[in-house]
Protein backbone atom coordinates (compact mmCIF):
# COMPACT_ATOMS: atom_id res chain seq x y z
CA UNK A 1 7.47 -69.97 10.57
CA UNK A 2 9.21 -73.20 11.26
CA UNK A 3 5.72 -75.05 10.46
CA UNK A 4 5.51 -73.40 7.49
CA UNK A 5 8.69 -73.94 6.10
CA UNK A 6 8.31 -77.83 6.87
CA UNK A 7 4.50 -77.95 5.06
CA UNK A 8 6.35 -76.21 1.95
CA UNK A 9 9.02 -78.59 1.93
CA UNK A 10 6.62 -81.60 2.63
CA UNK A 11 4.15 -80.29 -0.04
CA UNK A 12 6.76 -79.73 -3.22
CA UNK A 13 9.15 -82.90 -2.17
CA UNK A 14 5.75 -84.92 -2.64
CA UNK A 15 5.12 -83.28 -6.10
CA UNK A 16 8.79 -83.80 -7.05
CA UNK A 17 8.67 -87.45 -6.18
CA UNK A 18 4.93 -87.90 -8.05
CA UNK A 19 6.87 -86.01 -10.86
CA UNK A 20 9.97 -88.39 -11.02
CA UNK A 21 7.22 -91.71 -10.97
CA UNK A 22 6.23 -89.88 -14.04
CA UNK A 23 9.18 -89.49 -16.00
CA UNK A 24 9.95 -92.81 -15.10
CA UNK A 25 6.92 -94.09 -16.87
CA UNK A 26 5.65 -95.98 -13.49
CA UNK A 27 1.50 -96.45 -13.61
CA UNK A 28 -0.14 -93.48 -11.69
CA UNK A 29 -3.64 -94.03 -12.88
CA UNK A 30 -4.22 -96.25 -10.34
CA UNK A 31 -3.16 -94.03 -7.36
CA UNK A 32 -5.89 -93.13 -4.97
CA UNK A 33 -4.84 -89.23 -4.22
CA UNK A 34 -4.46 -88.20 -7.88
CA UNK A 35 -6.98 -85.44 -7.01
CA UNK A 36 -4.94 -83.92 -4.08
CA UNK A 37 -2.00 -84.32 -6.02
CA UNK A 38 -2.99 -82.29 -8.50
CA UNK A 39 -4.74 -79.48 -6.33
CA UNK A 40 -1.09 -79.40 -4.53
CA UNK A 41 0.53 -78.57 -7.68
CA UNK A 42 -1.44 -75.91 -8.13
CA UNK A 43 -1.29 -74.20 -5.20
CA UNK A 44 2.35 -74.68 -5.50
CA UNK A 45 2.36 -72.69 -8.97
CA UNK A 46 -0.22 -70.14 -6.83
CA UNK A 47 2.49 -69.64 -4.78
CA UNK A 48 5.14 -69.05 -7.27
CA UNK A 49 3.30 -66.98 -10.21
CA UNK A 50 -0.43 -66.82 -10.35
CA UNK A 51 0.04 -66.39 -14.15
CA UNK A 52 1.60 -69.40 -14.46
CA UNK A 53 -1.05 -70.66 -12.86
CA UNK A 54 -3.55 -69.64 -14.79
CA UNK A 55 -1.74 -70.49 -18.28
CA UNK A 56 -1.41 -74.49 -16.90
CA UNK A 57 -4.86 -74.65 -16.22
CA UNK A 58 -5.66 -73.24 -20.15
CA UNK A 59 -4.39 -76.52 -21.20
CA UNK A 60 -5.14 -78.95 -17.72
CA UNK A 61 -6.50 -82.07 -19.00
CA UNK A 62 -7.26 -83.60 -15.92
CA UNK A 63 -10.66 -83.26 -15.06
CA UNK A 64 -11.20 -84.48 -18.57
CA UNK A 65 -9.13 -87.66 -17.64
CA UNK A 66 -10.48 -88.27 -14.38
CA UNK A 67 -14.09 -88.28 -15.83
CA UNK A 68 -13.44 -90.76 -18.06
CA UNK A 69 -10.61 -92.95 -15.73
CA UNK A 70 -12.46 -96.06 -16.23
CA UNK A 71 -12.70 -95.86 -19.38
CA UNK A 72 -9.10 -95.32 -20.24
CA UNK A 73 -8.16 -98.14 -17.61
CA UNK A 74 -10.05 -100.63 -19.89
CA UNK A 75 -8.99 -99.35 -23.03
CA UNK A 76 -5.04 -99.82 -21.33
CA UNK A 77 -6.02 -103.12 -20.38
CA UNK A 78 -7.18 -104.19 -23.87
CA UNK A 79 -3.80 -103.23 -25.10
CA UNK A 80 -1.89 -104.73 -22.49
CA UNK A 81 -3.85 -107.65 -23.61
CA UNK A 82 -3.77 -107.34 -27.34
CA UNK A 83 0.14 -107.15 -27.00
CA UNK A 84 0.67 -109.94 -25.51
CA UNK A 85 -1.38 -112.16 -28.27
């Protein structure tokens, strides 16, 4: 019980720390565990309320985003680029 207690802990103070890079508008595109990240959300919000669960992933843009990462790296670039000039 011990263990499982300590994975919990583990597995939602690693989604609140992801969370607060977010909100502090640090780059997460370029992480290399986005994908686990987000399957650890959701089984976090599996754990708490199935519904809930089900309502986030109506409107989960992610596989959308990670399809078409490269893309929206290069299009970040250009404006990083095009700002500067």
């Amino acid at each position: 019980i011990d263990q499982d207690k300590t994975f919990i802990a583990l597995k939602i103070d690693n989604i609140r720390n992801f969370r607060n890079r977010i909100f502090h508008y640090e780059p997460i595109y370029n992480q290399s565990d986005l994908i686990k990240k987000h399957i650890d959300v959701f089984d976090v919000l599996t754990w708490l309320n199935e519904d809930m669960k089900i309502l986030n992933e109506l409107f989960d843009e992610f596989k959308n985003i990670e399809e078409n990462k490269k893309e929206i790296i290069k299009k970040l670039a250009d404006l990083t680029l095009n700002k500067d000039n």
